[in-house]
PDB file of N, CA and C in Angstrom:
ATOM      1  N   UNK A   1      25.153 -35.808 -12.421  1.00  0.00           N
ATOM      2  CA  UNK A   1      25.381 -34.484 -11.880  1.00  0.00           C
ATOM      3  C   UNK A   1      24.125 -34.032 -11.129  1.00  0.00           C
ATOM      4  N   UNK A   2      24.301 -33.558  -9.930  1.00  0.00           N
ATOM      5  CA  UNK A   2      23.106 -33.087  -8.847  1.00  0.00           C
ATOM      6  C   UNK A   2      23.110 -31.825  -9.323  1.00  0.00           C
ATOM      7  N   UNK A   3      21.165 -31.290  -9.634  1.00  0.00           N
ATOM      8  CA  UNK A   3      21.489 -29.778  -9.258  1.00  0.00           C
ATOM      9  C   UNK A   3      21.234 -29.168  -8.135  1.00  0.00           C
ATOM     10  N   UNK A   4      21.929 -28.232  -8.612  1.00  0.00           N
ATOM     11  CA  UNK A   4      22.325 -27.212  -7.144  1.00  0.00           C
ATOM     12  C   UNK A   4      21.960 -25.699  -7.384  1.00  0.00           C
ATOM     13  N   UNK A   5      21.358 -25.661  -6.257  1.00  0.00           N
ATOM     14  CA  UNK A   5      20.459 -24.400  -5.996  1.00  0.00           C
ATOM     15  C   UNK A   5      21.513 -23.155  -5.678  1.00  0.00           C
ATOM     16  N   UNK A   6      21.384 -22.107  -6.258  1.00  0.00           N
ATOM     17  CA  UNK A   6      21.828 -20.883  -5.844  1.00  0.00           C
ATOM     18  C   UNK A   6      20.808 -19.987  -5.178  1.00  0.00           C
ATOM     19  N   UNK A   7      21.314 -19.399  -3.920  1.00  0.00           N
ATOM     20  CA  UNK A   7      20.348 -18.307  -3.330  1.00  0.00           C
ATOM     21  C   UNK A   7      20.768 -16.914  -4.264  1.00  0.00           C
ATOM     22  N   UNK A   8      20.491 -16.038  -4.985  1.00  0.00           N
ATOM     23  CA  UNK A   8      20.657 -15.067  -5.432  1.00  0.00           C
ATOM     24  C   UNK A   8      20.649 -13.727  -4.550  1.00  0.00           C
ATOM     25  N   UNK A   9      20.600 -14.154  -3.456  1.00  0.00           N
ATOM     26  CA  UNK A   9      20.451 -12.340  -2.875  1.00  0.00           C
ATOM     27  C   UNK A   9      21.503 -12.288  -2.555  1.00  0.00           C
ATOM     28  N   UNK A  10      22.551 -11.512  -2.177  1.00  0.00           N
ATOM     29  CA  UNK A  10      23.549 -10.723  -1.897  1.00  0.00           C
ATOM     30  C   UNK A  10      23.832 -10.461  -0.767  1.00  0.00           C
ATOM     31  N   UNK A  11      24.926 -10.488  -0.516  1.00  0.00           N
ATOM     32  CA  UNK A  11      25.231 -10.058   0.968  1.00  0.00           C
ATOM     33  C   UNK A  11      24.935  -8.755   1.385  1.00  0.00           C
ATOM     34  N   UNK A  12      24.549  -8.305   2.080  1.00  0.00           N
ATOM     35  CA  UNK A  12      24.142  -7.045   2.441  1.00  0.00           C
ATOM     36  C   UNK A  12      25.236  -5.977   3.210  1.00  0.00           C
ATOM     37  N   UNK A  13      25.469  -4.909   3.194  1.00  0.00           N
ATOM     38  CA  UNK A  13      26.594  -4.424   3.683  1.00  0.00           C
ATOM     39  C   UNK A  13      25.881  -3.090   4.582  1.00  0.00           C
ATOM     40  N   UNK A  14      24.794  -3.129   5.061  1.00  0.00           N
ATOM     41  CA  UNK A  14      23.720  -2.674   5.882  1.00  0.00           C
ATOM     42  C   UNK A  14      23.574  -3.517   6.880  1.00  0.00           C
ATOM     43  N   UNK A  15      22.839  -3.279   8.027  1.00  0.00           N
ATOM     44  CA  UNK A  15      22.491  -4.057   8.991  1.00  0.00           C
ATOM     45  C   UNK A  15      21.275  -3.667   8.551  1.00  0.00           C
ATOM     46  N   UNK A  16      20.163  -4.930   8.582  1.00  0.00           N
ATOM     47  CA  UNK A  16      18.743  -4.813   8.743  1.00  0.00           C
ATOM     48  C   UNK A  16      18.011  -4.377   9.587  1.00  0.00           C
ATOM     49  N   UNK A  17      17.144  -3.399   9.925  1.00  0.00           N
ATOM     50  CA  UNK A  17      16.658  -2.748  10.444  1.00  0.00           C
ATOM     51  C   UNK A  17      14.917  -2.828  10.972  1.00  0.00           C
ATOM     52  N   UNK A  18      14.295  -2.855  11.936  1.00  0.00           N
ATOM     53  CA  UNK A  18      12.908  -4.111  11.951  1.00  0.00           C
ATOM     54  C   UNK A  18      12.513  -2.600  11.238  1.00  0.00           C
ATOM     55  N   UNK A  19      11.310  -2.402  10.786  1.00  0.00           N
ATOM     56  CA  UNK A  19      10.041  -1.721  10.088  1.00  0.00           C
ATOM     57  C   UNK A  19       9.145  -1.409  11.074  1.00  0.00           C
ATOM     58  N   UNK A  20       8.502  -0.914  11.866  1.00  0.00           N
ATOM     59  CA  UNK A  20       7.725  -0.771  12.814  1.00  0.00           C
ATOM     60  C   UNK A  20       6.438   0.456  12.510  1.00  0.00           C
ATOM     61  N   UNK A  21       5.925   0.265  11.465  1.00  0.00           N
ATOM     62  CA  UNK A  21       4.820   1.464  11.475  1.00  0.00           C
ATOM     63  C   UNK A  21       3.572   0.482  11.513  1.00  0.00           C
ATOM     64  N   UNK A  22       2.655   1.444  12.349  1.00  0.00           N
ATOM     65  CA  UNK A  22       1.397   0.399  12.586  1.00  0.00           C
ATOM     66  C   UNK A  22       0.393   2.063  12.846  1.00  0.00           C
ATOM     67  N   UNK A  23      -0.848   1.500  13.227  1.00  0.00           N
ATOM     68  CA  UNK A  23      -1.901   2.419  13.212  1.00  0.00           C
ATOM     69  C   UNK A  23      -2.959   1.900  13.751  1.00  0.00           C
ATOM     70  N   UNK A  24      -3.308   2.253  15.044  1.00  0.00           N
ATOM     71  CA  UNK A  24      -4.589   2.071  15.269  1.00  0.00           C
ATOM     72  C   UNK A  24      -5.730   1.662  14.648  1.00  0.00           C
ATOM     73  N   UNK A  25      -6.552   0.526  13.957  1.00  0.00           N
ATOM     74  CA  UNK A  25      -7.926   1.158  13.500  1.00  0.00           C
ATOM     75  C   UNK A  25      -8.785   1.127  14.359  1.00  0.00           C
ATOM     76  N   UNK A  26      -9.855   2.149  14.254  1.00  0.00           N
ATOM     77  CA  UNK A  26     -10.694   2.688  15.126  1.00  0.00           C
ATOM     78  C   UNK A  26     -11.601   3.213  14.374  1.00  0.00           C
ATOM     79  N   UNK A  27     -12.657   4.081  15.148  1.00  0.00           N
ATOM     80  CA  UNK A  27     -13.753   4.776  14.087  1.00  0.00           C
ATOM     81  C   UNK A  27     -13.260   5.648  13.629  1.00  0.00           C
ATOM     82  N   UNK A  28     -12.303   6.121  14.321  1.00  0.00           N
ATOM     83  CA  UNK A  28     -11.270   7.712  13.933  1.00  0.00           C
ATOM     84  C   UNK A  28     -10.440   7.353  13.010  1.00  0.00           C
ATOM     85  N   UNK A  29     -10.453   6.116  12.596  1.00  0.00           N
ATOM     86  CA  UNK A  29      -8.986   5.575  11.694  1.00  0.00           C
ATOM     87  C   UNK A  29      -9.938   5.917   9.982  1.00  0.00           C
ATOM     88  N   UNK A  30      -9.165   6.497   9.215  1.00  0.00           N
ATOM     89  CA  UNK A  30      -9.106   6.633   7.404  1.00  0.00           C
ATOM     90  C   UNK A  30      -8.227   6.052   7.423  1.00  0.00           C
ATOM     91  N   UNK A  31      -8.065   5.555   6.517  1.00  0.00           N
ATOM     92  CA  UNK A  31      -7.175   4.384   5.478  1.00  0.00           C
ATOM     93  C   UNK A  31      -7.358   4.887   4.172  1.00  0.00           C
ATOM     94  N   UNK A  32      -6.217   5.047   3.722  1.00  0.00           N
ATOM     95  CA  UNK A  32      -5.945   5.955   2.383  1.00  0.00           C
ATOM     96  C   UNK A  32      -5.706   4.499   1.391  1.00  0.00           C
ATOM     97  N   UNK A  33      -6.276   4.543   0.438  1.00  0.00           N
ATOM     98  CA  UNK A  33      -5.880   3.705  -0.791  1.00  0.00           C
ATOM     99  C   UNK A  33      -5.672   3.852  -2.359  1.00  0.00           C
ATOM    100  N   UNK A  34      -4.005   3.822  -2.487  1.00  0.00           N
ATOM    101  CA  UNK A  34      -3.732   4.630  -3.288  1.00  0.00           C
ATOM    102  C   UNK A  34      -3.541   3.932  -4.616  1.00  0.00           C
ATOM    103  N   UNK A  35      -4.080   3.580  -5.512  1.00  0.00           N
ATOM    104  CA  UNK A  35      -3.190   2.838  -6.778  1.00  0.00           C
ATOM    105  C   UNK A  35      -2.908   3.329  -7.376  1.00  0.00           C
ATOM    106  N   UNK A  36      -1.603   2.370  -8.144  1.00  0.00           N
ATOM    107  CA  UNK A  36      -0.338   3.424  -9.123  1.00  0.00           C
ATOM    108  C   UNK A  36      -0.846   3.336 -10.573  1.00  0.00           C
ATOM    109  N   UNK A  37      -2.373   3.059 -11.380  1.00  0.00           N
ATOM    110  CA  UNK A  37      -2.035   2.963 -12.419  1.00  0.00           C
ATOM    111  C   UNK A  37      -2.210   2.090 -13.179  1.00  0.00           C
ATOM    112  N   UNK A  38      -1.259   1.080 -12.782  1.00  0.00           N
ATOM    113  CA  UNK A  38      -1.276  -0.297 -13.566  1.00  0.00           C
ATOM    114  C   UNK A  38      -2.513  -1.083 -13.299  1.00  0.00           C
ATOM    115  N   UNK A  39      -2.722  -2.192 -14.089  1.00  0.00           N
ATOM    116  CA  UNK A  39      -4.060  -2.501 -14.520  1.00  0.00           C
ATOM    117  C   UNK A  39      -4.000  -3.698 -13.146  1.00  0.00           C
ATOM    118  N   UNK A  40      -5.743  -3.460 -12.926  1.00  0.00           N
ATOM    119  CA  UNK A  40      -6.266  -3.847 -11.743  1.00  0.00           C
ATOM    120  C   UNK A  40      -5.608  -3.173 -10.232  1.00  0.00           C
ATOM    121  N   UNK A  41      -4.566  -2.301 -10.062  1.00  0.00           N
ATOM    122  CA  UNK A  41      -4.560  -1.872  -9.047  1.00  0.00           C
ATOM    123  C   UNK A  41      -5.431  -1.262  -7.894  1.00  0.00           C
ATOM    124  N   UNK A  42      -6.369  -1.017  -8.870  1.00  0.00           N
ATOM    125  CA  UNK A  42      -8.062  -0.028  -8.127  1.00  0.00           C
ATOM    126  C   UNK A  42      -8.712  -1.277  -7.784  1.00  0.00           C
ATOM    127  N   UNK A  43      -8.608  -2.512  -8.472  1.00  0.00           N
ATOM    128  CA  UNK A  43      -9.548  -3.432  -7.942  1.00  0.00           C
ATOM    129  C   UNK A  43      -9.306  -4.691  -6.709  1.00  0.00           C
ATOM    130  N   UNK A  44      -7.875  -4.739  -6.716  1.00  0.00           N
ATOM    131  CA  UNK A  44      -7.004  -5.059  -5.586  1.00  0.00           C
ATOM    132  C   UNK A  44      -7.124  -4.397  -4.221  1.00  0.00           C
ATOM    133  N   UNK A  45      -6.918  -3.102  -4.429  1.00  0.00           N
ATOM    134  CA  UNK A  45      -7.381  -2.149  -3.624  1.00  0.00           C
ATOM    135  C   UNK A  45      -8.717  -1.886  -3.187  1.00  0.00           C
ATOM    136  N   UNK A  46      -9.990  -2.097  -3.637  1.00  0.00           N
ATOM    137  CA  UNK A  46     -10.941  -2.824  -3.425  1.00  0.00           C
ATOM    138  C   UNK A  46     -11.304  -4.082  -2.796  1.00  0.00           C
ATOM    139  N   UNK A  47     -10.282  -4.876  -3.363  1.00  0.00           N
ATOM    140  CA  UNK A  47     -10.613  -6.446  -2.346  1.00  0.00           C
ATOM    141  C   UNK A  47      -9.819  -6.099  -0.908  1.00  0.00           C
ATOM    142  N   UNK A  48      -8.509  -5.430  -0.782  1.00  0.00           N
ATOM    143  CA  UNK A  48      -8.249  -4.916   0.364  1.00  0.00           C
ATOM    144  C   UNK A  48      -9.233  -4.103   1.498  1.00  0.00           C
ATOM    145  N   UNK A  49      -9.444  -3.298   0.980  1.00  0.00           N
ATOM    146  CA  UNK A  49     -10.857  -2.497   1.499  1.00  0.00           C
ATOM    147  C   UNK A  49     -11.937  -3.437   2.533  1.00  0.00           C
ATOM    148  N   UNK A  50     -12.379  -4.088   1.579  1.00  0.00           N
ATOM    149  CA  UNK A  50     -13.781  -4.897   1.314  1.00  0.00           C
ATOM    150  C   UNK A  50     -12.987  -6.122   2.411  1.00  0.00           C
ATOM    151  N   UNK A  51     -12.004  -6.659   2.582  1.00  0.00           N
ATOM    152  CA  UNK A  51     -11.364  -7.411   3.775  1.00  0.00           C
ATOM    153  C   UNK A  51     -11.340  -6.740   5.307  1.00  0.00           C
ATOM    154  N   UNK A  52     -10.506  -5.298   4.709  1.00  0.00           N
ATOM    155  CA  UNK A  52     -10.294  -4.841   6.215  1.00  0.00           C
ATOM    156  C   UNK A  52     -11.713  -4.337   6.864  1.00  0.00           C
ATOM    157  N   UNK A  53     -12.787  -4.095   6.253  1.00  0.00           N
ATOM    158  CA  UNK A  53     -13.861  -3.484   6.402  1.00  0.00           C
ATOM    159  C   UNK A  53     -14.736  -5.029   7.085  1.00  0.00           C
ATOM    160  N   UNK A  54     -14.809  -5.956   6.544  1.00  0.00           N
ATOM    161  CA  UNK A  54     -15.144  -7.277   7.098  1.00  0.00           C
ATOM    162  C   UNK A  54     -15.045  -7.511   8.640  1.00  0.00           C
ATOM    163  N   UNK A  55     -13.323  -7.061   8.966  1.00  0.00           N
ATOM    164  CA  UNK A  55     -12.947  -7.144  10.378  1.00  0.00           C
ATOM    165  C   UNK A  55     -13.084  -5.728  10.566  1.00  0.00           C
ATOM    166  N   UNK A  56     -13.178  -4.951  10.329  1.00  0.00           N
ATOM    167  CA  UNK A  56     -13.065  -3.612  11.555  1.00  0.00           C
ATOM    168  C   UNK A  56     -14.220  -2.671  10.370  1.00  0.00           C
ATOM    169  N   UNK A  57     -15.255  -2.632  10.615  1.00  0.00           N
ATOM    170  CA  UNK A  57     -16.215  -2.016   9.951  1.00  0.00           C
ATOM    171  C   UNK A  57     -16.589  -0.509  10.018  1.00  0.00           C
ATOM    172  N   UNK A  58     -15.941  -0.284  11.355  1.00  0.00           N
ATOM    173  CA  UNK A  58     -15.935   0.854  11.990  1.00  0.00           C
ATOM    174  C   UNK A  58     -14.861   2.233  10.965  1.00  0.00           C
ATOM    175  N   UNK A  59     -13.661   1.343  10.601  1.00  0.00           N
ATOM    176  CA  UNK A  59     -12.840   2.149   9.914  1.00  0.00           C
ATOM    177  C   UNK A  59     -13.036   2.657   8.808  1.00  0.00           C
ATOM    178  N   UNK A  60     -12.956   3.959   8.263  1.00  0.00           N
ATOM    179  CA  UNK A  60     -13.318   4.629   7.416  1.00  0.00           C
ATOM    180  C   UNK A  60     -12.386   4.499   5.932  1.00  0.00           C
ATOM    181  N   UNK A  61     -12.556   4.509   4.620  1.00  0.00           N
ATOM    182  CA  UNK A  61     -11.538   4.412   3.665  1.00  0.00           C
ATOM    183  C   UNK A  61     -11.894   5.700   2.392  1.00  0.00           C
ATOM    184  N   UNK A  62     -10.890   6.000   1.895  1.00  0.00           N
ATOM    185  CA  UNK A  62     -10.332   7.062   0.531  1.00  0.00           C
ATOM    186  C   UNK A  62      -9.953   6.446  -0.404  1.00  0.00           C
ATOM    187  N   UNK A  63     -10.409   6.524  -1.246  1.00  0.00           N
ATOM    188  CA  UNK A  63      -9.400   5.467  -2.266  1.00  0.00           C
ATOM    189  C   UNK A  63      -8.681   6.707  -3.089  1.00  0.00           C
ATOM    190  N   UNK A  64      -7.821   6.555  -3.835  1.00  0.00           N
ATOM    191  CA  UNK A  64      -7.242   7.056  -4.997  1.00  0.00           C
ATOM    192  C   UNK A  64      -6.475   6.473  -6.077  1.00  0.00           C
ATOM    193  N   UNK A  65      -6.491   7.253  -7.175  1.00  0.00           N
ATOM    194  CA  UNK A  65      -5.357   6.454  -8.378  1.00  0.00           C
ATOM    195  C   UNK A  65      -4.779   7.498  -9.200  1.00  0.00           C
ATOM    196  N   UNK A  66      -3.320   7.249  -9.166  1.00  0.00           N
ATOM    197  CA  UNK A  66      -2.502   8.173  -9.809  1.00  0.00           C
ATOM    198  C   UNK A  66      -2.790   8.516 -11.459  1.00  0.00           C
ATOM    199  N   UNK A  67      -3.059   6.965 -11.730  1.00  0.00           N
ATOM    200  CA  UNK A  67      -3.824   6.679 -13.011  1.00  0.00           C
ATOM    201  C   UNK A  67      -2.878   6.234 -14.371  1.00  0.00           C
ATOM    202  N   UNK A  68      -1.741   6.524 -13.716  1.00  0.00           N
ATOM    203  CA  UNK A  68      -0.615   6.364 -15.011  1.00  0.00           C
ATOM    204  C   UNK A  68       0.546   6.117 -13.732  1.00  0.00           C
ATOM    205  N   UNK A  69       0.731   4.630 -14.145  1.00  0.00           N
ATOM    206  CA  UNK A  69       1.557   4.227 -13.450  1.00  0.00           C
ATOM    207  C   UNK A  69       3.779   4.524 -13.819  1.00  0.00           C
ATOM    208  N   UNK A  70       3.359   5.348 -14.407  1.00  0.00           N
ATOM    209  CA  UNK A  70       5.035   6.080 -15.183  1.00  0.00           C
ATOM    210  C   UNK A  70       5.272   7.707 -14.273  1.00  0.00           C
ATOM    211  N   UNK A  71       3.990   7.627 -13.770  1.00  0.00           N
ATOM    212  CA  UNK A  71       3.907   9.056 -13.272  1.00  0.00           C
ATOM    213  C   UNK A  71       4.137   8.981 -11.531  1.00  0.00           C
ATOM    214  N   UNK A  72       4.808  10.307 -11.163  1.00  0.00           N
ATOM    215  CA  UNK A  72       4.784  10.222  -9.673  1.00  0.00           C
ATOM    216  C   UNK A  72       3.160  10.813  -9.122  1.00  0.00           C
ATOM    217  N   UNK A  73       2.752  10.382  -7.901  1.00  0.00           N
ATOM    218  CA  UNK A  73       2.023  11.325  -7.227  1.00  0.00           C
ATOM    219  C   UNK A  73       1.606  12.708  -7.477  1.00  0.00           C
ATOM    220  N   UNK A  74       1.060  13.417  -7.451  1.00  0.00           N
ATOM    221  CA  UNK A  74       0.807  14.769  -7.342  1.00  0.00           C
ATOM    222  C   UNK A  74       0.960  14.923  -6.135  1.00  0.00           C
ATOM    223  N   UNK A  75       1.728  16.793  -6.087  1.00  0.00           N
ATOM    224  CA  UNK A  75       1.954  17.268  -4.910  1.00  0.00           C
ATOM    225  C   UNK A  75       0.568  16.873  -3.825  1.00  0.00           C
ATOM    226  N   UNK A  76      -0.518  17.647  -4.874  1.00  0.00           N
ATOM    227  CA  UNK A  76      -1.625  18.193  -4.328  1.00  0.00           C
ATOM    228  C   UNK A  76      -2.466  16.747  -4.035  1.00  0.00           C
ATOM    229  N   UNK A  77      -2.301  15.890  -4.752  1.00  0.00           N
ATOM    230  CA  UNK A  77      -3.276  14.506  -4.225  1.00  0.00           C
ATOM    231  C   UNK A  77      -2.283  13.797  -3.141  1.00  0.00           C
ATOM    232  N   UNK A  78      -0.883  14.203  -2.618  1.00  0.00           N
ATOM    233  CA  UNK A  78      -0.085  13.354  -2.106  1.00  0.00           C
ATOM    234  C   UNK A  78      -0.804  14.501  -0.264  1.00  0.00           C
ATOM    235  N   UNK A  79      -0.792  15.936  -0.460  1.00  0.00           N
ATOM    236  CA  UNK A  79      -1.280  16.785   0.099  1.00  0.00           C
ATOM    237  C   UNK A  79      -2.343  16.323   1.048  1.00  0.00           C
ATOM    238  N   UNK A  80      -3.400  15.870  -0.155  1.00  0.00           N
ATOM    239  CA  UNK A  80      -5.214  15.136   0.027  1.00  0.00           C
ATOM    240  C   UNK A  80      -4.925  13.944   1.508  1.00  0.00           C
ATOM    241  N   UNK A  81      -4.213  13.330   0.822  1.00  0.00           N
ATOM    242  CA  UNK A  81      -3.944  12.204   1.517  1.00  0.00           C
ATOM    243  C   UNK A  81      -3.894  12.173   2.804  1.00  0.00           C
ATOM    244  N   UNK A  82      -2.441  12.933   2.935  1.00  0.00           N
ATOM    245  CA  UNK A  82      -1.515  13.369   4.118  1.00  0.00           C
ATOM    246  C   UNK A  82      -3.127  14.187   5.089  1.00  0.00           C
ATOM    247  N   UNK A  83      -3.725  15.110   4.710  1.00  0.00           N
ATOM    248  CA  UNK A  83      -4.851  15.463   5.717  1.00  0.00           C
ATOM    249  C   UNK A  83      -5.881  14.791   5.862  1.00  0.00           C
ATOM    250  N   UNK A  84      -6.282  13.818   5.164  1.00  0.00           N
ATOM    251  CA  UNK A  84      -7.370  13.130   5.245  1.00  0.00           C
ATOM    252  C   UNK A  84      -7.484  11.561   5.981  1.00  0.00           C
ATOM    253  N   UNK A  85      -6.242  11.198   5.985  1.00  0.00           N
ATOM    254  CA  UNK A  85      -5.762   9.720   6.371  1.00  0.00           C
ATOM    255  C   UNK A  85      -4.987   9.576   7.470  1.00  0.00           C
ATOM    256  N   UNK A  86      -5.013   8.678   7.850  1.00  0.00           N
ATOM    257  CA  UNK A  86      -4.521   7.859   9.118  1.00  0.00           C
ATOM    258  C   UNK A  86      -3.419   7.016   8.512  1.00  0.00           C
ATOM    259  N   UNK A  87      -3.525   6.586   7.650  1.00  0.00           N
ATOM    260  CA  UNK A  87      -2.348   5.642   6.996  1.00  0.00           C
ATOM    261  C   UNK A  87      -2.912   5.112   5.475  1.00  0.00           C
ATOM    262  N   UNK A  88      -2.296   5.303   4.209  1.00  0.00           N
ATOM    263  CA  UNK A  88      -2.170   5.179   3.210  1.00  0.00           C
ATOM    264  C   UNK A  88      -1.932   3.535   2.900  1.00  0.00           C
ATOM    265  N   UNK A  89      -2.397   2.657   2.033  1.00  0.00           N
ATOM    266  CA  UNK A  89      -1.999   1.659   1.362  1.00  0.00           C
ATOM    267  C   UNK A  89      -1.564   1.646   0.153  1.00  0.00           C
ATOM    268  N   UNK A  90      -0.762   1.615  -0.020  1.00  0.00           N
ATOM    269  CA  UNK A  90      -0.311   1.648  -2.034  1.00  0.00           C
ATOM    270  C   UNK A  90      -0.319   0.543  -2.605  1.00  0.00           C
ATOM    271  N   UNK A  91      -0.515   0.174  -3.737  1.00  0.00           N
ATOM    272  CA  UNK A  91      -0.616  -0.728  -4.385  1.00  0.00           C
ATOM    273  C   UNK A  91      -0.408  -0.693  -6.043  1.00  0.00           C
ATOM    274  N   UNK A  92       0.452  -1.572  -6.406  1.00  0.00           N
ATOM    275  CA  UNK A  92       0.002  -1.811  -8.139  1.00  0.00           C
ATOM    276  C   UNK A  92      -0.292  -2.666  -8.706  1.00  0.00           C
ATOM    277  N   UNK A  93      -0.929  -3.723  -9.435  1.00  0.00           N
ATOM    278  CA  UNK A  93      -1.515  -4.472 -10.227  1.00  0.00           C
ATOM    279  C   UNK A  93      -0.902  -4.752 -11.501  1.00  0.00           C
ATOM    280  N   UNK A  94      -1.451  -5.631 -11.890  1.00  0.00           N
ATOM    281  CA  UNK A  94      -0.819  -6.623 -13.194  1.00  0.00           C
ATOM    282  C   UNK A  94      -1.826  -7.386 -13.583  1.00  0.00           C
TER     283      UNK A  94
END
């Protein structure tokens, strides 16, 4: 008996749609970095950082952490973000 592979995803009853958000970096560019919590997310988010900063040194970064990954955002740190950043990274860890 041969085995045989099943693909598990599902047919979709949506049409796929491309994703298109992008962002300049520049000296004017913040980069928001947000972790949810779970363990090592702050330090992931760190090696992210510490990469994009490698190639574009110029770009500025925020970090943050929700701190309890069961919890949503705060209005007021989701607020922080939204005025301070150019584009947010989220992340969670394991």
């Amino acid at each position: 008996m041969a085995l045989q592979f099943v693909d598990p995803r599902g047919e979709s009853a949506i049409e796929p749609r491309a994703y298109d958000r992008s962002v300049a970096l520049d000296s004017k560019t913040t980069v928001g970095l947000l972790a949810n919590g779970f363990p090592d997310s702050v330090a992931f988010l760190r090696a992210v950082r510490d990469a994009i900063a490698a190639l574009r040194p110029d770009v500025g970064f925020v970090c943050y952490d929700k701190g309890d990954a069961s919890a949503v955002a705060a209005d007021d740190m989701l607020s922080e973000i939204k005025g301070a950043c150019s584009a947010v990274i989220t992340a969670y860890g394991h």
